[in-house]
Protein backbone atom coordinates (compact mmCIF):
# COMPACT_ATOMS: atom_id res chain seq x y z
CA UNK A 1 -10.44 -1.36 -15.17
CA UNK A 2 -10.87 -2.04 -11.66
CA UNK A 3 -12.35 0.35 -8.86
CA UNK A 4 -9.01 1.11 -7.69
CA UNK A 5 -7.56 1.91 -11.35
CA UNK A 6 -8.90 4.95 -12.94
CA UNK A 7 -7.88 6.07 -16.32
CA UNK A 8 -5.74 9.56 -15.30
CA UNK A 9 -7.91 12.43 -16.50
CA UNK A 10 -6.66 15.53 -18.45
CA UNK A 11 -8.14 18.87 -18.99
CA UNK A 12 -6.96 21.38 -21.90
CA UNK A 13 -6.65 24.65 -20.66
CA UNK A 14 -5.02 26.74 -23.02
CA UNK A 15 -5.35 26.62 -26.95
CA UNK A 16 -7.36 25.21 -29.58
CA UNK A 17 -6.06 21.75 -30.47
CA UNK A 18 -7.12 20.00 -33.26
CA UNK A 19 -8.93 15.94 -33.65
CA UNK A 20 -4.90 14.94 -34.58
CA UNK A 21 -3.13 16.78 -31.87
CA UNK A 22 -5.19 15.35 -29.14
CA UNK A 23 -5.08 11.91 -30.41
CA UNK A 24 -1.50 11.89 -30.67
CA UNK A 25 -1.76 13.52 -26.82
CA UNK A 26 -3.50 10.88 -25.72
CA UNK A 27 -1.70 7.79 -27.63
CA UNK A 28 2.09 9.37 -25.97
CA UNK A 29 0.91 10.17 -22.55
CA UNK A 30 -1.53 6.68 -22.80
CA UNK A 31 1.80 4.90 -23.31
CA UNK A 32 4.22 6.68 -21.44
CA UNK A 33 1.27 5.82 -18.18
CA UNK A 34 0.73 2.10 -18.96
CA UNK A 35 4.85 2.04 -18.73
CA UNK A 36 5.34 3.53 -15.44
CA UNK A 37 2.48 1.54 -14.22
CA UNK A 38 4.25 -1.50 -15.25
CA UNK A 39 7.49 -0.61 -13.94
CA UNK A 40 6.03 0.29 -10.51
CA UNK A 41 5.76 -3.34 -9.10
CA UNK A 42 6.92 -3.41 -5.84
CA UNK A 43 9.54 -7.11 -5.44
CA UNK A 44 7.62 -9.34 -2.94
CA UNK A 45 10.72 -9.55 0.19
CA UNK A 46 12.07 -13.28 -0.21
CA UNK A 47 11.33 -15.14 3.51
CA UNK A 48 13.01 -18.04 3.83
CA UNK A 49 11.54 -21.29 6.22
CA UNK A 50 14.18 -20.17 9.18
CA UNK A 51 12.41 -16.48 9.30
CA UNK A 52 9.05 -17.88 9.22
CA UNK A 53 9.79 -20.07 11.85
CA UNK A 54 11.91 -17.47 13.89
CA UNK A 55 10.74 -16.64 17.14
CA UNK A 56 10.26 -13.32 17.10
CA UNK A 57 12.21 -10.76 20.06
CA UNK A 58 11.08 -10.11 23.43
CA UNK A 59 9.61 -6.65 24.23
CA UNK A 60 12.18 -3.93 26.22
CA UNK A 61 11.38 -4.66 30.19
CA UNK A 62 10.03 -1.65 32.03
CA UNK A 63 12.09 0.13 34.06
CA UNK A 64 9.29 2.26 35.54
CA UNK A 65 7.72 -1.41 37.68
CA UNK A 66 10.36 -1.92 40.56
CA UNK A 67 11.58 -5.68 40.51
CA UNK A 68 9.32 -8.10 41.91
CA UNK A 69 6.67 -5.14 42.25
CA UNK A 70 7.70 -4.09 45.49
CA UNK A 71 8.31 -0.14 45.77
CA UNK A 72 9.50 -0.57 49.53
């Protein structure tokens, strides 16, 4: 694993479980975390050659700066 991917800790806090029980634990809730990891790919946004080459808009004009910066 990677720096970024840590295997999900768990702590037992109530019980006694047995050598079995936790394996089994660990083999379901091992599976069931490697599946959501899988399905959480985020789909890459298709940009087509006309977006990359779009120009992009012009920023809102200020309405604060008097025209031609002359307050009179």
């Amino acid at each position: 694993m990677t720096e970024q991917q840590q295997a999900p800790a768990m702590d037992i806090v109530r019980g006694h479980p047995t050598e079995e029980e936790l394996a089994a634990l660990i083999a379901v809730l091992g599976d069931a975390y490697a599946q959501e990891a899988a399905d959480a790919v985020a789909e890459e946004p298709h940009v087509s050659a006309w977006q990359r080459t779009q120009r992009s808009l012009r920023k809102p004009l200020r309405r604060d700066i008097p025209w031609g910066r002359f307050a009179g």
